[in-house]
N, C-alpha and C. Protein backbone atom coordinates (compact mmCIF):
# COMPACT_ATOMS: atom_id res chain seq x y z
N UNK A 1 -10.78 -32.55 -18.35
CA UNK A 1 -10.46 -31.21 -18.80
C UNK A 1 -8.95 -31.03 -18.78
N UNK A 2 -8.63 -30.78 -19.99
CA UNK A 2 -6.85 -30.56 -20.21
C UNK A 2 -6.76 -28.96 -20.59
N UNK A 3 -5.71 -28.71 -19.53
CA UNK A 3 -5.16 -27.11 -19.98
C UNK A 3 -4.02 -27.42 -21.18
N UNK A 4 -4.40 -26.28 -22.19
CA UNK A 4 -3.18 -26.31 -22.81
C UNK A 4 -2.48 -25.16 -22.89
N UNK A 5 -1.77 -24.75 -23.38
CA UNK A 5 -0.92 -23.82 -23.18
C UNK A 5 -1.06 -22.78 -24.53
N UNK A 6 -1.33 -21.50 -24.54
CA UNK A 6 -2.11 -20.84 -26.02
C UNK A 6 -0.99 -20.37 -26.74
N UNK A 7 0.29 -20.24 -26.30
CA UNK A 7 1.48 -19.55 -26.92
C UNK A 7 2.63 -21.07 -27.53
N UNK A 8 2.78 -20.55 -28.33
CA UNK A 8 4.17 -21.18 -29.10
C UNK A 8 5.01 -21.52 -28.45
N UNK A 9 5.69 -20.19 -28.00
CA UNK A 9 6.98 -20.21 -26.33
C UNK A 9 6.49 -18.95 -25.64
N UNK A 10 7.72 -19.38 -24.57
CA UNK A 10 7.24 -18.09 -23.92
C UNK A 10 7.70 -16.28 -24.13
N UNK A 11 8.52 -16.61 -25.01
CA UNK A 11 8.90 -14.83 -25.67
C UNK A 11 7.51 -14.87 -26.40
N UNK A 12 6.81 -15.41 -26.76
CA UNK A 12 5.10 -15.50 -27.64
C UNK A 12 4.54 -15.04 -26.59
N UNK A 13 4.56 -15.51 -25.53
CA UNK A 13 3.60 -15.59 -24.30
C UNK A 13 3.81 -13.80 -23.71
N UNK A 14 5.16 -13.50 -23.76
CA UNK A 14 5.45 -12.27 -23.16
C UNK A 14 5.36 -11.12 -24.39
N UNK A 15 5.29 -11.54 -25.45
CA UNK A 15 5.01 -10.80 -26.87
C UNK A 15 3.53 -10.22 -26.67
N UNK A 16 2.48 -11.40 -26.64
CA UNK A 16 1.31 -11.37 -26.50
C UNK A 16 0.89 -10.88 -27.70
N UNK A 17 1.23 -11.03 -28.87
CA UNK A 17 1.00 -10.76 -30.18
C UNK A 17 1.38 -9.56 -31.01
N UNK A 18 2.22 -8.99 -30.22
CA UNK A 18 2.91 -7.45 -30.45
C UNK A 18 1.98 -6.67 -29.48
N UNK A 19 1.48 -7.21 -28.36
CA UNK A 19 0.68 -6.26 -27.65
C UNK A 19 1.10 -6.70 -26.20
N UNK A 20 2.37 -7.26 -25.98
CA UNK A 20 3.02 -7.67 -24.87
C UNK A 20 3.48 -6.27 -24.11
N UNK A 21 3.89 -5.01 -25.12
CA UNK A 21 4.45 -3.94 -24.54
C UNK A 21 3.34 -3.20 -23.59
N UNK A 22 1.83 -3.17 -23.86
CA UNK A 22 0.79 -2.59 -23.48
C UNK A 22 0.25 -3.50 -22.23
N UNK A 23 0.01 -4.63 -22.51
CA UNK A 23 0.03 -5.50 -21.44
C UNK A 23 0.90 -5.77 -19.89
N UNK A 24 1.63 -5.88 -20.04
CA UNK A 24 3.12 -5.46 -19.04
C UNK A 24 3.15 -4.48 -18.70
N UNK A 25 2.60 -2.97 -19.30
CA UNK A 25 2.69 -2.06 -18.85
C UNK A 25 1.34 -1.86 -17.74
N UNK A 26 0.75 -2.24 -18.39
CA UNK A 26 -0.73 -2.08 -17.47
C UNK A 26 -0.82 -2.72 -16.15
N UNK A 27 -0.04 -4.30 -16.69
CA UNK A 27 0.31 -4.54 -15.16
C UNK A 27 1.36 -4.23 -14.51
N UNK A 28 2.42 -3.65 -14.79
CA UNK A 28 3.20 -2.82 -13.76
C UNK A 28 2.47 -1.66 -13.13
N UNK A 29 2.27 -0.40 -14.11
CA UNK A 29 1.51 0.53 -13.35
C UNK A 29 0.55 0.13 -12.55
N UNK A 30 -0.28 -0.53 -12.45
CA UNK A 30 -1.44 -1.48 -11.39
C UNK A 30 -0.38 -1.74 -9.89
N UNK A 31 0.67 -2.65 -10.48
CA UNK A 31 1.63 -3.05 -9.28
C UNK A 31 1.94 -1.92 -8.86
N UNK A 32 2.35 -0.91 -8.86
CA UNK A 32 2.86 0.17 -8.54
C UNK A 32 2.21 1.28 -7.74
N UNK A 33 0.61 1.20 -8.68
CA UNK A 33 0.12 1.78 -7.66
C UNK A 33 -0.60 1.20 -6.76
N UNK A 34 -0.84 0.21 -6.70
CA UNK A 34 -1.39 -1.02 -5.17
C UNK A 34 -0.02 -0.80 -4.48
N UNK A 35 1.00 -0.72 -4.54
CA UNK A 35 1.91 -0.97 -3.78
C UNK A 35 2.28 0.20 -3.00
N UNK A 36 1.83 1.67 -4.09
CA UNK A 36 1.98 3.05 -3.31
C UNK A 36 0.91 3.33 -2.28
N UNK A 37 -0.43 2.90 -3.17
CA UNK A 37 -1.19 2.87 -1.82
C UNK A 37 -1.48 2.20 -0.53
N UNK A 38 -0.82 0.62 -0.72
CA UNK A 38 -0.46 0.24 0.75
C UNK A 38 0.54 1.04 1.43
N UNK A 39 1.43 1.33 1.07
CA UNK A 39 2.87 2.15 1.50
C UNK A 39 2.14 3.50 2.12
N UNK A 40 1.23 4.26 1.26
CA UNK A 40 0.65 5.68 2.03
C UNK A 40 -0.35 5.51 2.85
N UNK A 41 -0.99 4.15 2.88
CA UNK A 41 -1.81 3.84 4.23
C UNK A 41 -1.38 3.54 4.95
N UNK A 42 -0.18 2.89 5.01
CA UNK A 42 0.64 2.23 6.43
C UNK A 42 1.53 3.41 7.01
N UNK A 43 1.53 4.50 5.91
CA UNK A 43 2.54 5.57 6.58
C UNK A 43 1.39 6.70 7.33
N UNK A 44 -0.18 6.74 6.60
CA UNK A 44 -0.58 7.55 6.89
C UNK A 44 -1.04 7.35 8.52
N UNK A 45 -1.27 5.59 8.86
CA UNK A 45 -1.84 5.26 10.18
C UNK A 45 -0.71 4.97 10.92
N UNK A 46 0.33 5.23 10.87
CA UNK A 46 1.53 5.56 11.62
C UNK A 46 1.62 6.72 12.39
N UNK A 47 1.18 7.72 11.45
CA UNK A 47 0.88 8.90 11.62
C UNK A 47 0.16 9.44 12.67
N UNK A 48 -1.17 8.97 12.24
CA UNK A 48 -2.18 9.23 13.22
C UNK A 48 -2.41 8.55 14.58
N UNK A 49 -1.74 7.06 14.61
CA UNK A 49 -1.53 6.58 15.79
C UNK A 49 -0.23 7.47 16.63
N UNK A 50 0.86 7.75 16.44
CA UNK A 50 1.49 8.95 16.77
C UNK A 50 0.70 9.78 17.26
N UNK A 51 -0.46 10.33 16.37
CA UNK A 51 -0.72 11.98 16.86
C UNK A 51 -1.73 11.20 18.21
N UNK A 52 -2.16 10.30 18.19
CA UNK A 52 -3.06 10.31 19.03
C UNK A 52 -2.28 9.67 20.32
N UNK A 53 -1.31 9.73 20.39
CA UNK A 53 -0.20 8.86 21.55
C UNK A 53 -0.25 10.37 21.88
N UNK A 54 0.50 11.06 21.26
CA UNK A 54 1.06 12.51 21.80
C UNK A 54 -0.17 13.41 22.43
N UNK A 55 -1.48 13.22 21.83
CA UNK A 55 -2.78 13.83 22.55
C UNK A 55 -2.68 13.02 23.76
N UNK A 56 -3.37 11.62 23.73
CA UNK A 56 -3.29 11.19 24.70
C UNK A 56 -1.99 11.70 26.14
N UNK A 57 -0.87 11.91 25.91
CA UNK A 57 0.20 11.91 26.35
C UNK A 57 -0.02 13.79 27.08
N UNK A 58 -0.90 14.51 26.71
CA UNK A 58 -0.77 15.31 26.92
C UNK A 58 -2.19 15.78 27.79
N UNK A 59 -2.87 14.74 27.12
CA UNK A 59 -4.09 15.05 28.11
C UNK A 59 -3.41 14.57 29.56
N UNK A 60 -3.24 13.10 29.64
CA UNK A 60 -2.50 12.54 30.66
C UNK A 60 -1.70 13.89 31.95
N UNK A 61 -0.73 14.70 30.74
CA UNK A 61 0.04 15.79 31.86
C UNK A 61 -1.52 16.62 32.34
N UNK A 62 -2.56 17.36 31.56
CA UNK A 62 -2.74 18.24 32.13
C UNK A 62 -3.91 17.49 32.99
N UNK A 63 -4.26 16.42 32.76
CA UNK A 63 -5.09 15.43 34.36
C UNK A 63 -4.18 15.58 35.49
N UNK A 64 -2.97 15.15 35.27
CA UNK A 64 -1.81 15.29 36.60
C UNK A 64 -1.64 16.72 37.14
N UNK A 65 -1.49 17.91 35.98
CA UNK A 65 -1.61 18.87 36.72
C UNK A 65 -3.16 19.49 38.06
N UNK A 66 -4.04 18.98 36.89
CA UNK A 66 -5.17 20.10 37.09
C UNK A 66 -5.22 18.93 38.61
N UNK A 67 -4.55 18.03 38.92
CA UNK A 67 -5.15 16.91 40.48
C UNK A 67 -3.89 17.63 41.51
N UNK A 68 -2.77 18.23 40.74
CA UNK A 68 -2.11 18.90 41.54
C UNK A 68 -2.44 20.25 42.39
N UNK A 69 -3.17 20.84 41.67
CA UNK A 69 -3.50 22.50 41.91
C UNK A 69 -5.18 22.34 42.94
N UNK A 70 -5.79 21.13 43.00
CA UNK A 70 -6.95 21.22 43.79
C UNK A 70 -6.41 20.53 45.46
């Protein structure tokens, strides 16, 4: 089994038959938004690991208090 190569050159290849502009575009926007939505999941569980440090962090004080006052 031999690959061959389906384009002329590669401005053919990136042409894609005058439908290179639609193509490229589709895969940028794709890249772009895979890339926003890793970016807003890694910011969103940043987030919430934060909020749950600062709960934690606060339950923590009022255990210390409420062992102070008995």
């Amino acid at each position: 089994m031999q690959l061959e190569f389906q384009f002329e050159s590669f401005s053919a290849f990136l042409a894609m038959g005058n439908y290179g502009f639609y193509v490229w575009l589709s895969y940028g926007v794709s890249f772009v938004a895979m890339a926003w939505l890793i970016w807003q999941s890694q910011r969103e569980q940043k987030q919430i690991f934060q909020q749950i440090k600062k709960e934690l962090s606060r339950e923590k004080q009022l255990n210390q208090r409420s062992e102070y006052t008995k």
